[in-house]
PDB file of N, CA and C in Angstrom:
ATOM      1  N   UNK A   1     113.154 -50.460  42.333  1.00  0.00           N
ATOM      2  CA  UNK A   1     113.178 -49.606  43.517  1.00  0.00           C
ATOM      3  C   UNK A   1     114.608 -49.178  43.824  1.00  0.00           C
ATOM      4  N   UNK A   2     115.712 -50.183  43.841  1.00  0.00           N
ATOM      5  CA  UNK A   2     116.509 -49.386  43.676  1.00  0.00           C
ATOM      6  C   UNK A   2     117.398 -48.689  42.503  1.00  0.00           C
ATOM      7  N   UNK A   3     117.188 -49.153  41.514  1.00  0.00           N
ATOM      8  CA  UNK A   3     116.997 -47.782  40.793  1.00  0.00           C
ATOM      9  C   UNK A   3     116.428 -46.820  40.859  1.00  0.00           C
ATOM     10  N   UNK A   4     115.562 -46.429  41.408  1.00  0.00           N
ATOM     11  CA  UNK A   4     115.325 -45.330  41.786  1.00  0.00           C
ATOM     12  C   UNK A   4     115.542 -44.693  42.615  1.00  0.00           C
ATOM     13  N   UNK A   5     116.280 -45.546  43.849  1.00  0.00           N
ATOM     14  CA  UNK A   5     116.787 -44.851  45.001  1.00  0.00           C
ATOM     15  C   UNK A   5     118.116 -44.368  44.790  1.00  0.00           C
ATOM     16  N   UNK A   6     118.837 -45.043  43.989  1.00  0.00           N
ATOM     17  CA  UNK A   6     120.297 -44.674  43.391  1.00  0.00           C
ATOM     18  C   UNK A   6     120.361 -43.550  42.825  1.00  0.00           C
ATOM     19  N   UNK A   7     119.272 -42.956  41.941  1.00  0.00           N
ATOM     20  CA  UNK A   7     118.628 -41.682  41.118  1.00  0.00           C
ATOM     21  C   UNK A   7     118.411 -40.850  41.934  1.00  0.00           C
ATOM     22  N   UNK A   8     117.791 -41.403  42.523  1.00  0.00           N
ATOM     23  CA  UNK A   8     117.374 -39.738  43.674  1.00  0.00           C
ATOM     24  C   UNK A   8     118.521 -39.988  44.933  1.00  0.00           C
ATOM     25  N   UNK A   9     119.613 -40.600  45.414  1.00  0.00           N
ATOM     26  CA  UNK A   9     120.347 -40.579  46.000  1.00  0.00           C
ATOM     27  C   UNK A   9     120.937 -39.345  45.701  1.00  0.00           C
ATOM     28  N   UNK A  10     121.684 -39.864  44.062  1.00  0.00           N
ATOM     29  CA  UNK A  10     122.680 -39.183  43.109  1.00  0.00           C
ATOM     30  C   UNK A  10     122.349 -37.633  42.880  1.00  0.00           C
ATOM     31  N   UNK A  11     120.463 -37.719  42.865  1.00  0.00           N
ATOM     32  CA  UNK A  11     120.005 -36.373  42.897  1.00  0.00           C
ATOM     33  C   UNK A  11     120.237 -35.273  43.701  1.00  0.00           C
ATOM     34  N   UNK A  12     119.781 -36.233  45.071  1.00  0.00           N
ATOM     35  CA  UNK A  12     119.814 -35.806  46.361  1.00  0.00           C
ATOM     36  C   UNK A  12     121.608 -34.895  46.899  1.00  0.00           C
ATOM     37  N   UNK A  13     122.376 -35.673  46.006  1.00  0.00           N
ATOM     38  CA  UNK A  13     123.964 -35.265  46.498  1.00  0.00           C
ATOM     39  C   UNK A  13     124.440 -34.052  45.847  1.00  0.00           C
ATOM     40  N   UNK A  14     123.783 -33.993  43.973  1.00  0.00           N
ATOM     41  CA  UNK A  14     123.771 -33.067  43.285  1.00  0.00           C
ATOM     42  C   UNK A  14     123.177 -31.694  43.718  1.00  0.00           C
ATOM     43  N   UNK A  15     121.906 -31.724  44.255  1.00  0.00           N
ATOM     44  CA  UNK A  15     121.426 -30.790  44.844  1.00  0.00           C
ATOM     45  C   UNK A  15     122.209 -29.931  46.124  1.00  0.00           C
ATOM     46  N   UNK A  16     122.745 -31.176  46.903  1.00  0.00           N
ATOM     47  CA  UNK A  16     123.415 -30.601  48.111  1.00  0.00           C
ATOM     48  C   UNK A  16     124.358 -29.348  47.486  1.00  0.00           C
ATOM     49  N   UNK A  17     125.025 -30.595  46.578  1.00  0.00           N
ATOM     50  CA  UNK A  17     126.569 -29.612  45.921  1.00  0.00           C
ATOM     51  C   UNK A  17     126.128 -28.363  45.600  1.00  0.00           C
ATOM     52  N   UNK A  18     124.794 -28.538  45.112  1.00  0.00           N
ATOM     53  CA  UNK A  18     124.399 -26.919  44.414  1.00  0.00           C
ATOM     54  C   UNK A  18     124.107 -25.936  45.495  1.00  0.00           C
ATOM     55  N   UNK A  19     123.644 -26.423  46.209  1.00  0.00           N
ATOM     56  CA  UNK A  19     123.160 -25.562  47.878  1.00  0.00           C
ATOM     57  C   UNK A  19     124.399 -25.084  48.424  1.00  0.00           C
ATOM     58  N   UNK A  20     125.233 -26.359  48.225  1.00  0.00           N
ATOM     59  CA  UNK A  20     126.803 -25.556  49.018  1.00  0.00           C
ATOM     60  C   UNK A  20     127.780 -24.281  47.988  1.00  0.00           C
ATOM     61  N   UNK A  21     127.211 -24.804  46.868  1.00  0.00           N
ATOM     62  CA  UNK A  21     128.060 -23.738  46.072  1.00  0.00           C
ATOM     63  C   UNK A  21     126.993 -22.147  46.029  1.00  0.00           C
ATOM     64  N   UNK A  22     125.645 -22.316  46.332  1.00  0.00           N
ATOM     65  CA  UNK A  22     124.969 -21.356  46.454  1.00  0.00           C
ATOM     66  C   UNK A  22     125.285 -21.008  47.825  1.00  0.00           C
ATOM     67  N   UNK A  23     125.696 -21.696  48.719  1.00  0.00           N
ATOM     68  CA  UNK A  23     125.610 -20.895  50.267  1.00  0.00           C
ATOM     69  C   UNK A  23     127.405 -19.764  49.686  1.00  0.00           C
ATOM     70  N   UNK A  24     128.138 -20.690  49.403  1.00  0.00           N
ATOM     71  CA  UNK A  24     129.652 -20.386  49.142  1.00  0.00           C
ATOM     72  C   UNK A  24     129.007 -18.809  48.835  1.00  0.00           C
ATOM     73  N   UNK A  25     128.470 -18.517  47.308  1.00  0.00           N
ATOM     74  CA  UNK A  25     128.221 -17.693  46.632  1.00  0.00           C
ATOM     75  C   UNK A  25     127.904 -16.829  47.510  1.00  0.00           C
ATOM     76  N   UNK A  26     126.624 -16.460  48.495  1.00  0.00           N
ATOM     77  CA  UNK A  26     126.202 -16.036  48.943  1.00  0.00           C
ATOM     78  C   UNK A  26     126.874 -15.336  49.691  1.00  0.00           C
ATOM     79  N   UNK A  27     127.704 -15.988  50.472  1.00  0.00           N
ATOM     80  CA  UNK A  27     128.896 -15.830  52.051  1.00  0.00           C
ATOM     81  C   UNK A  27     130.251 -14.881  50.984  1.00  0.00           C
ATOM     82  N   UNK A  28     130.226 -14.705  49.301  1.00  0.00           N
ATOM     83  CA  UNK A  28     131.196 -14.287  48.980  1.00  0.00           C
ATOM     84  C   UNK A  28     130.430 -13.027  48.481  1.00  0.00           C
ATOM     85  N   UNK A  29     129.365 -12.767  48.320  1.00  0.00           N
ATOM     86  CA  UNK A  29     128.357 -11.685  47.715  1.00  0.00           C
ATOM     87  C   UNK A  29     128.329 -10.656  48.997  1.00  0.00           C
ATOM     88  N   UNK A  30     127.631 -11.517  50.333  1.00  0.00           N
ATOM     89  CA  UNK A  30     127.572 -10.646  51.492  1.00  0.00           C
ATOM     90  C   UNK A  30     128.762  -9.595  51.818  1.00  0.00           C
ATOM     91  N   UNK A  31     129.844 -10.491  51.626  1.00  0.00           N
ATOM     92  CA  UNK A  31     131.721  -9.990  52.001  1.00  0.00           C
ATOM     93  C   UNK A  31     131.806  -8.822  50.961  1.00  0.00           C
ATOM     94  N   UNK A  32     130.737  -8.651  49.946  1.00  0.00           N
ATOM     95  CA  UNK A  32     131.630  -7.948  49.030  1.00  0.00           C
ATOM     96  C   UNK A  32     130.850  -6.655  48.941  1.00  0.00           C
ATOM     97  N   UNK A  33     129.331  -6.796  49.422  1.00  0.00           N
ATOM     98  CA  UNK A  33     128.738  -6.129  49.956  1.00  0.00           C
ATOM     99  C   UNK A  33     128.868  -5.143  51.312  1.00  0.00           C
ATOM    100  N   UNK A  34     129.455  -6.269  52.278  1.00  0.00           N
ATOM    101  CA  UNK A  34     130.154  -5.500  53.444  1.00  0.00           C
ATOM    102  C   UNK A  34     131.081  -4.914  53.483  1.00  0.00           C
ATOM    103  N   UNK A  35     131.825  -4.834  52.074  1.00  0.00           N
ATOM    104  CA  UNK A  35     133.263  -4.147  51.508  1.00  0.00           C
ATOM    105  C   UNK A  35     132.772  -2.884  50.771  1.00  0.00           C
ATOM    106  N   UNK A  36     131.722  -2.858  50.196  1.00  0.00           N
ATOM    107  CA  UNK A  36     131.537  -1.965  49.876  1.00  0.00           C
ATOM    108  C   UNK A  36     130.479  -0.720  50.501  1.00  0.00           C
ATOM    109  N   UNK A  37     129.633  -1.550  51.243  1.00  0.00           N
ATOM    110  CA  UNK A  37     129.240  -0.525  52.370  1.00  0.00           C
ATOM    111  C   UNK A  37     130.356   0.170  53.600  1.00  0.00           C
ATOM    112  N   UNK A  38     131.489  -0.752  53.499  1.00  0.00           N
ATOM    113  CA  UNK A  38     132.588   0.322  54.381  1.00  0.00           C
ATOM    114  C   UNK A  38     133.578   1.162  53.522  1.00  0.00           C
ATOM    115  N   UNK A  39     133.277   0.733  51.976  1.00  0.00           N
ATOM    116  CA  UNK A  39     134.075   1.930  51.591  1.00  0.00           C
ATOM    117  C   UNK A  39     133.076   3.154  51.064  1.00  0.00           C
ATOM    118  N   UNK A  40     132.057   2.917  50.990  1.00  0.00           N
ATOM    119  CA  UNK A  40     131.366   4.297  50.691  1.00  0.00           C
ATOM    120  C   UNK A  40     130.931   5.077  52.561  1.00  0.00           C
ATOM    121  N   UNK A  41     131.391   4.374  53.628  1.00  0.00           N
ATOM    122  CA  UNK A  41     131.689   4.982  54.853  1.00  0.00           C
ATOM    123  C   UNK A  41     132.522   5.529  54.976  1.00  0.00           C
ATOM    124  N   UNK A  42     133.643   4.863  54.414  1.00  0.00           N
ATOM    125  CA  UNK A  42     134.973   5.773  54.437  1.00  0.00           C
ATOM    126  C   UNK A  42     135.248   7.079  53.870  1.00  0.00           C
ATOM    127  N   UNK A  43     134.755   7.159  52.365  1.00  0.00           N
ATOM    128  CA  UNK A  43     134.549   7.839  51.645  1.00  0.00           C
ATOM    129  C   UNK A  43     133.531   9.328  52.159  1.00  0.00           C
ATOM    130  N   UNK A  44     132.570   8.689  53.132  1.00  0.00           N
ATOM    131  CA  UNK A  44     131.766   9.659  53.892  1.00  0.00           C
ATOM    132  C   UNK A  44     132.384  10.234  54.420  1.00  0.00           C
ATOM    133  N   UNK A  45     133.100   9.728  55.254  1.00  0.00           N
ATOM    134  CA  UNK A  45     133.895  10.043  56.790  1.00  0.00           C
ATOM    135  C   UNK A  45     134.961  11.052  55.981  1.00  0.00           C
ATOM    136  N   UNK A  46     135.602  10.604  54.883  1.00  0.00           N
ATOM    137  CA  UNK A  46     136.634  11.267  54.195  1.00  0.00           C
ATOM    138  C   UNK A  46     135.944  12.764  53.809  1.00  0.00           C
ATOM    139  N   UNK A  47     134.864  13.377  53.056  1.00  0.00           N
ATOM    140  CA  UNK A  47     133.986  13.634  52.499  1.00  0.00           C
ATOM    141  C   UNK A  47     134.165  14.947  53.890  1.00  0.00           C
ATOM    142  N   UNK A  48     133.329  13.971  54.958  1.00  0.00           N
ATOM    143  CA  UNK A  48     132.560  14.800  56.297  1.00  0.00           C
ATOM    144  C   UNK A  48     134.296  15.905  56.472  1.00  0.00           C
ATOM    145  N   UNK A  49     135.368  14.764  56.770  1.00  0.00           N
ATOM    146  CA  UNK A  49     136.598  15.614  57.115  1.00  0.00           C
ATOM    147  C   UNK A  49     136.995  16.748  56.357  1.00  0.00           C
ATOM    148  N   UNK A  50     136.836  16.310  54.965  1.00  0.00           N
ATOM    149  CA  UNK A  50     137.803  17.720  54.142  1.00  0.00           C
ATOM    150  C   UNK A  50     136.373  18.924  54.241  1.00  0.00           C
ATOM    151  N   UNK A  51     135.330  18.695  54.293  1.00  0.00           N
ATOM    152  CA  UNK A  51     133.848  19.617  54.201  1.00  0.00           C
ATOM    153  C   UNK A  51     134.421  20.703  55.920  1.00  0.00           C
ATOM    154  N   UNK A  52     134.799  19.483  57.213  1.00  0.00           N
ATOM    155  CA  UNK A  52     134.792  20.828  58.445  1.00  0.00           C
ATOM    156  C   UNK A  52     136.156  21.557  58.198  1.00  0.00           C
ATOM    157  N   UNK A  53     137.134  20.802  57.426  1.00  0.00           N
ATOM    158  CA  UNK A  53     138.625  21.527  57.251  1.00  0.00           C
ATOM    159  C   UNK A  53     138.170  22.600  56.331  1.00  0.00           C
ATOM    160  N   UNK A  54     137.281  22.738  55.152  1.00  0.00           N
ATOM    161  CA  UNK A  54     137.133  23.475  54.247  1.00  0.00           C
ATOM    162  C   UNK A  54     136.382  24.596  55.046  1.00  0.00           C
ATOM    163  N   UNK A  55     135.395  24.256  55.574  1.00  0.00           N
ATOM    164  CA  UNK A  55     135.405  25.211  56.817  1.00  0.00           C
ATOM    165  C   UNK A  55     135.875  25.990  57.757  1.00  0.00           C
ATOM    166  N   UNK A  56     136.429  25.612  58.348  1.00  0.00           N
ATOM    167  CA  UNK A  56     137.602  25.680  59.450  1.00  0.00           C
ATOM    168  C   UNK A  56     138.050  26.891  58.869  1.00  0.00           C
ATOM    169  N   UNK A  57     138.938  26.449  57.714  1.00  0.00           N
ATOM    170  CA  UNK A  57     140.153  27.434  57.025  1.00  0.00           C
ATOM    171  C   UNK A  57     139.338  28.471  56.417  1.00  0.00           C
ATOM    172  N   UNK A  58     137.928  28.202  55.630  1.00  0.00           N
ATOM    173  CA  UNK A  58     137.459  29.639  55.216  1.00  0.00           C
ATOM    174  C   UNK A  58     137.285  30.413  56.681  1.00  0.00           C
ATOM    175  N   UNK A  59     136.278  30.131  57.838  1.00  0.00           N
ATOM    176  CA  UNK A  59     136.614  30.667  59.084  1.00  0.00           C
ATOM    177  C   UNK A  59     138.001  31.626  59.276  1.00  0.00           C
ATOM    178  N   UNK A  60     138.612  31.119  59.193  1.00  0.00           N
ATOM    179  CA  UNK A  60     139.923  31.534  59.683  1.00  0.00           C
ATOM    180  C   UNK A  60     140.299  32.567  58.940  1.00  0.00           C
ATOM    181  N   UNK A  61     140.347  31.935  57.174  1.00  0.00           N
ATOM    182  CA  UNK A  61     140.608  32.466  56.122  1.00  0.00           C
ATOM    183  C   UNK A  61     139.651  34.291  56.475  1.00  0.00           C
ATOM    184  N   UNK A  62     138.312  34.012  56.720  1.00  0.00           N
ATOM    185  CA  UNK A  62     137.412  35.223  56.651  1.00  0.00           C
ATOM    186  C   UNK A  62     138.269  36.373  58.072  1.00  0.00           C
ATOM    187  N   UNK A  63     138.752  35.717  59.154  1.00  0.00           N
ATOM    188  CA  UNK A  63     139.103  36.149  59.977  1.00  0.00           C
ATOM    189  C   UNK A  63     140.486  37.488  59.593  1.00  0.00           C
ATOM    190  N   UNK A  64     141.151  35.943  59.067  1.00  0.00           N
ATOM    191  CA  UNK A  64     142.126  37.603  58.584  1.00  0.00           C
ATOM    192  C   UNK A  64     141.713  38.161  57.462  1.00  0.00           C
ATOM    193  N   UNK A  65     140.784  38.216  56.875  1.00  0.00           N
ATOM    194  CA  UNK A  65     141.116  39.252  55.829  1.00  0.00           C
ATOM    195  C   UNK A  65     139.854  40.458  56.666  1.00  0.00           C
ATOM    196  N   UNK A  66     139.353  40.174  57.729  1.00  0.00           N
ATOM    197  CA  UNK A  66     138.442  41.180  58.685  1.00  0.00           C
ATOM    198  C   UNK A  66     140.074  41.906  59.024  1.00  0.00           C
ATOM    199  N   UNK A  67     140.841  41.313  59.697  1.00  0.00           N
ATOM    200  CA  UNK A  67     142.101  41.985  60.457  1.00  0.00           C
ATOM    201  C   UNK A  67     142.945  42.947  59.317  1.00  0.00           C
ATOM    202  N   UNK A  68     142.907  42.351  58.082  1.00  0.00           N
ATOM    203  CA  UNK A  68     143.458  43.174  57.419  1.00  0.00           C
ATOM    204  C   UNK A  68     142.494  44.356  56.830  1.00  0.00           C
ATOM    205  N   UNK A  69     141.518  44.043  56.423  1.00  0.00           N
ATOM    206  CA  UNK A  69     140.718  45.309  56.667  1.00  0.00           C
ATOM    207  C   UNK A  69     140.486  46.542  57.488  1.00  0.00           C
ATOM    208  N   UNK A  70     140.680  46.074  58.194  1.00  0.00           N
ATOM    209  CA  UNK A  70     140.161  46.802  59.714  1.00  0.00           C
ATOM    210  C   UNK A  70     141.631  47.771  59.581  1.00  0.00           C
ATOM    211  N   UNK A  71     142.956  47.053  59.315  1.00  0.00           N
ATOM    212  CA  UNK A  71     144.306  47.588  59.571  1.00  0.00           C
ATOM    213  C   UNK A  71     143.958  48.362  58.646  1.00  0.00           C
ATOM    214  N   UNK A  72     144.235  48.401  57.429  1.00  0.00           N
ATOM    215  CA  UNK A  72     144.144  48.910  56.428  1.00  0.00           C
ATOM    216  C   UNK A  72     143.452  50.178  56.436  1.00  0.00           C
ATOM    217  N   UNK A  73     142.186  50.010  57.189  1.00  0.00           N
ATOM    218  CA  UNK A  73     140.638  51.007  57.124  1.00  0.00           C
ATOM    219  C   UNK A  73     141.697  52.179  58.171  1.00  0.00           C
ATOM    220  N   UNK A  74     142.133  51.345  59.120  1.00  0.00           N
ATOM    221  CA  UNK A  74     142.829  52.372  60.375  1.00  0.00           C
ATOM    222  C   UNK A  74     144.215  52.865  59.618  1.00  0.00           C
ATOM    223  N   UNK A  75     145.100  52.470  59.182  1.00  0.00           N
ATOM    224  CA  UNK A  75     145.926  53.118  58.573  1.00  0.00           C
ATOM    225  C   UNK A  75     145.347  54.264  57.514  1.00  0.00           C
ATOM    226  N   UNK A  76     144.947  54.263  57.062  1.00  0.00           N
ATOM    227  CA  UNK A  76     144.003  55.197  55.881  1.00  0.00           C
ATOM    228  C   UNK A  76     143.597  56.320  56.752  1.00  0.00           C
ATOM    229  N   UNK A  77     142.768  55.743  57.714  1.00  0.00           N
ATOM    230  CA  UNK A  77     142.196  57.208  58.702  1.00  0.00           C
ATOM    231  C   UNK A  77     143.361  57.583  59.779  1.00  0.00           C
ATOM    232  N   UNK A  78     144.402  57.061  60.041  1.00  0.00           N
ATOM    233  CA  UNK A  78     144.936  58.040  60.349  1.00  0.00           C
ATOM    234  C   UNK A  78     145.883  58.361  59.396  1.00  0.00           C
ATOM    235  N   UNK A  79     146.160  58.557  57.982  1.00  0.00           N
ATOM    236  CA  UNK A  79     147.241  58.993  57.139  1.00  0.00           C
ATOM    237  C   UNK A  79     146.288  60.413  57.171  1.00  0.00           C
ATOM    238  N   UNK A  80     144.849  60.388  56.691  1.00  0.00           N
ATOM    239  CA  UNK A  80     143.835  61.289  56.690  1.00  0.00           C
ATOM    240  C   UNK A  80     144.063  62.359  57.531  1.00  0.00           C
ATOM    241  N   UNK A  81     143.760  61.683  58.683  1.00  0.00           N
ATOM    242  CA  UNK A  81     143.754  62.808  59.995  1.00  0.00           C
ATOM    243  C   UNK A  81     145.626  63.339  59.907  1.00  0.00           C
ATOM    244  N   UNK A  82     146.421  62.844  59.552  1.00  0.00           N
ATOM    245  CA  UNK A  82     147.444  63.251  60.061  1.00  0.00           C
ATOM    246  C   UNK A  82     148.000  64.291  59.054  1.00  0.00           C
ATOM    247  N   UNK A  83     147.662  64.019  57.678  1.00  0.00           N
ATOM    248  CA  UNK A  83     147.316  65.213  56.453  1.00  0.00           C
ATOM    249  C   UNK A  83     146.568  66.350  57.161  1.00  0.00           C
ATOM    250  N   UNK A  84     145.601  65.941  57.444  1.00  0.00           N
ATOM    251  CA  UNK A  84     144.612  67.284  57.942  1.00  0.00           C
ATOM    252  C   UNK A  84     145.372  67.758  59.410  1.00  0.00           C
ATOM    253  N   UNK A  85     145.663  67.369  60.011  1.00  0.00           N
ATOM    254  CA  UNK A  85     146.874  67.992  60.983  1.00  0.00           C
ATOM    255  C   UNK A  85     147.675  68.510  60.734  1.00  0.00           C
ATOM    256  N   UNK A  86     148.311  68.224  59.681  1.00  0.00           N
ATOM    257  CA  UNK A  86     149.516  69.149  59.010  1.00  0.00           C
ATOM    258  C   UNK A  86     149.068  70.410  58.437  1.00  0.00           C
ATOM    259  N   UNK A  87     148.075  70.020  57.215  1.00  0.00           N
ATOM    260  CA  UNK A  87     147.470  71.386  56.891  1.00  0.00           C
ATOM    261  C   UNK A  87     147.421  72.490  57.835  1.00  0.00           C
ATOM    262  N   UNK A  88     146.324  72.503  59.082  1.00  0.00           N
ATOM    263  CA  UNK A  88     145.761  73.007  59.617  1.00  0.00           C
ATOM    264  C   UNK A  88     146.945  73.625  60.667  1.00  0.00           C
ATOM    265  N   UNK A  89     148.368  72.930  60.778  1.00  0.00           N
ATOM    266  CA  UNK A  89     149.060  73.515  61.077  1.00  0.00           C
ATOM    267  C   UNK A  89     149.501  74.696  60.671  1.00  0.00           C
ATOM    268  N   UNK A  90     150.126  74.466  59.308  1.00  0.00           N
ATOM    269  CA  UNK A  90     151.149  74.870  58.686  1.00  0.00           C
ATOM    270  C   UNK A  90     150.221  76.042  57.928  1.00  0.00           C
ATOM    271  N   UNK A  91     148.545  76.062  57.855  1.00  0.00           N
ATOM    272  CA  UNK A  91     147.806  77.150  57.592  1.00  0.00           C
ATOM    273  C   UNK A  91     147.707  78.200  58.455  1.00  0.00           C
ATOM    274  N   UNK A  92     147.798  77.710  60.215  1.00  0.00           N
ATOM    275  CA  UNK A  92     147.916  78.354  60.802  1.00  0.00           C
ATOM    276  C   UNK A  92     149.227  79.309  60.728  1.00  0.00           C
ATOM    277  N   UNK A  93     150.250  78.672  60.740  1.00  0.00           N
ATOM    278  CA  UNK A  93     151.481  79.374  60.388  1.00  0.00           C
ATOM    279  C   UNK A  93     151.367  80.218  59.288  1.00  0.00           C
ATOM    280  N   UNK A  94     150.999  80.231  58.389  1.00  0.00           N
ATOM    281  CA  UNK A  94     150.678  81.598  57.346  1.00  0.00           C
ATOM    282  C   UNK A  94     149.800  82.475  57.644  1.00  0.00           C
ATOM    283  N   UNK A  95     148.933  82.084  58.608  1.00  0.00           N
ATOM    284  CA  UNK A  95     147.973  83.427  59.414  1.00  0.00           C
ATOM    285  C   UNK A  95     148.536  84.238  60.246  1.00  0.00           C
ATOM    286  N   UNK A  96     149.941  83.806  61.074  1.00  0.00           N
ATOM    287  CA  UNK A  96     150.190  84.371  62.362  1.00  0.00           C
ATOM    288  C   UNK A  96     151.791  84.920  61.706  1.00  0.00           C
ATOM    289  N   UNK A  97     152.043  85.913  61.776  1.00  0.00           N
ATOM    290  CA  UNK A  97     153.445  86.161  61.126  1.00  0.00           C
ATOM    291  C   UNK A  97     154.838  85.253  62.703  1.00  0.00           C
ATOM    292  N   UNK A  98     155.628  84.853  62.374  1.00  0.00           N
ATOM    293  CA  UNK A  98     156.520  84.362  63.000  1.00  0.00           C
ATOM    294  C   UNK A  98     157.134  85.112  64.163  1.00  0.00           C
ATOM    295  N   UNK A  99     157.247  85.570  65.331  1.00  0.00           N
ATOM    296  CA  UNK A  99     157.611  86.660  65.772  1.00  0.00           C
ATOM    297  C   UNK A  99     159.085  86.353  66.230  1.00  0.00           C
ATOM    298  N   UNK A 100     159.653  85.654  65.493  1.00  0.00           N
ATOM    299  CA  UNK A 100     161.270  85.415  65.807  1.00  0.00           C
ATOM    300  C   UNK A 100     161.790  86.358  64.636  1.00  0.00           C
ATOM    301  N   UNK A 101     161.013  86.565  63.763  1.00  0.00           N
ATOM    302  CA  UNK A 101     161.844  87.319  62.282  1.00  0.00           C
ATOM    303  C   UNK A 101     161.728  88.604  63.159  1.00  0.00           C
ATOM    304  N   UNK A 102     160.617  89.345  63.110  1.00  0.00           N
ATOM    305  CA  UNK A 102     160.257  90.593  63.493  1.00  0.00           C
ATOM    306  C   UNK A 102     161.577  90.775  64.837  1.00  0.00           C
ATOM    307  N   UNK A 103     161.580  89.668  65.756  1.00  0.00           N
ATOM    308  CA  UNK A 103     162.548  90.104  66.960  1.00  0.00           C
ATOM    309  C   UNK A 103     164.099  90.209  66.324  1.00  0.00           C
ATOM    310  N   UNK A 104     164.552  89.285  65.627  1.00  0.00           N
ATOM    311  CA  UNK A 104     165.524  89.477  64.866  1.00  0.00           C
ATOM    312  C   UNK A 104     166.083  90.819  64.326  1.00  0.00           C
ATOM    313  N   UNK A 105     165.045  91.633  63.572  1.00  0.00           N
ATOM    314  CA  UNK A 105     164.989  92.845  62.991  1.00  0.00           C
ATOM    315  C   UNK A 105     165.599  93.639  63.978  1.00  0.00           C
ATOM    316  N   UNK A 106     164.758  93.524  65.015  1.00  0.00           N
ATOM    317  CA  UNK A 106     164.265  94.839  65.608  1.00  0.00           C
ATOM    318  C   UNK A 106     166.418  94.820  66.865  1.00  0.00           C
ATOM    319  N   UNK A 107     166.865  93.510  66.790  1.00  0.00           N
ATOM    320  CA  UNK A 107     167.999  93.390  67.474  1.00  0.00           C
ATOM    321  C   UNK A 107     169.035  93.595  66.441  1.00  0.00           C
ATOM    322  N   UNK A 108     169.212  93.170  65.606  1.00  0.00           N
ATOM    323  CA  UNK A 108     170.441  93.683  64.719  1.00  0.00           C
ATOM    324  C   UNK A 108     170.449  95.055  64.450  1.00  0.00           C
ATOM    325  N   UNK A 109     172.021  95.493  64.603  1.00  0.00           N
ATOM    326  CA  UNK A 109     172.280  96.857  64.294  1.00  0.00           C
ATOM    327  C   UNK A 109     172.136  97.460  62.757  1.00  0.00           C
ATOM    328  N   UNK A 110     172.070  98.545  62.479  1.00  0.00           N
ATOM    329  CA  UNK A 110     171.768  99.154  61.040  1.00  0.00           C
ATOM    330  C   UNK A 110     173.081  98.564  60.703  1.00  0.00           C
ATOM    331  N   UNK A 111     172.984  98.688  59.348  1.00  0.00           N
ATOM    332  CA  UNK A 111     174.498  98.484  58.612  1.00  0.00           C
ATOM    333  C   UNK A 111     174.871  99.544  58.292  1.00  0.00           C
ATOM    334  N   UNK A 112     176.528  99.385  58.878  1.00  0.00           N
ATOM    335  CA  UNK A 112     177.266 100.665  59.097  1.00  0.00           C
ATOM    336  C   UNK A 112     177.503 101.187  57.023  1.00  0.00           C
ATOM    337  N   UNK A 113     178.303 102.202  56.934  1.00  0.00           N
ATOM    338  CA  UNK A 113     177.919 102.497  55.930  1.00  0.00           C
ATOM    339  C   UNK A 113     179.679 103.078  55.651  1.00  0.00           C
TER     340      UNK A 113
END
């Protein structure tokens, strides 16, 4: 009998050891688990940030190139209009004879001779 209690004492202590090195294990598995569920959070969070910045800046990005358009579109129409202003001037002026030449004429004396 007690041999056999010495056996299963010895058993009894062996087992513990194994329970404690399985709890150990466990408590070092969880930690490494909880390490890696906060770095694929981080990684989210990292992820979520550069995704609204990439945003943000195309936003912005789309903004001016509307402003430069728009400038661009308006510079163009008035180079347009301001061509066609000139024309329409300076056509007029070949329809209407100048009446500073004609007054000119008509004030200078003949040339003496």
């Amino acid at each position: 009998l007690t041999a056999k209690t010495n056996f299963l004492e010895s058993e009894n202590q062996s087992l513990r050891a194994e329970i404690e090195a399985l709890r150990n294990q466990i408590n070092i598995d969880r930690q490494s688990a909880v390490e890696a569920l906060q770095r694929v959070q981080l990684k989210s969070y990292i992820s979520d940030t550069a995704k609204d910045a990439a945003e943000e800046r195309g936003a912005w990005l789309e903004a001016v190139l509307v402003d430069a358009v728009a400038e661009l579109t308006t510079r163009e129409v008035v180079r347009i209009e301001t061509n066609e202003a000139i024309k329409s001037v300076s056509y007029s002026a070949i329809q209407t004879p100048a009446p500073s030449s004609s007054y000119h004429m008509q004030q200078m004396p003949p040339p003496q001779q």
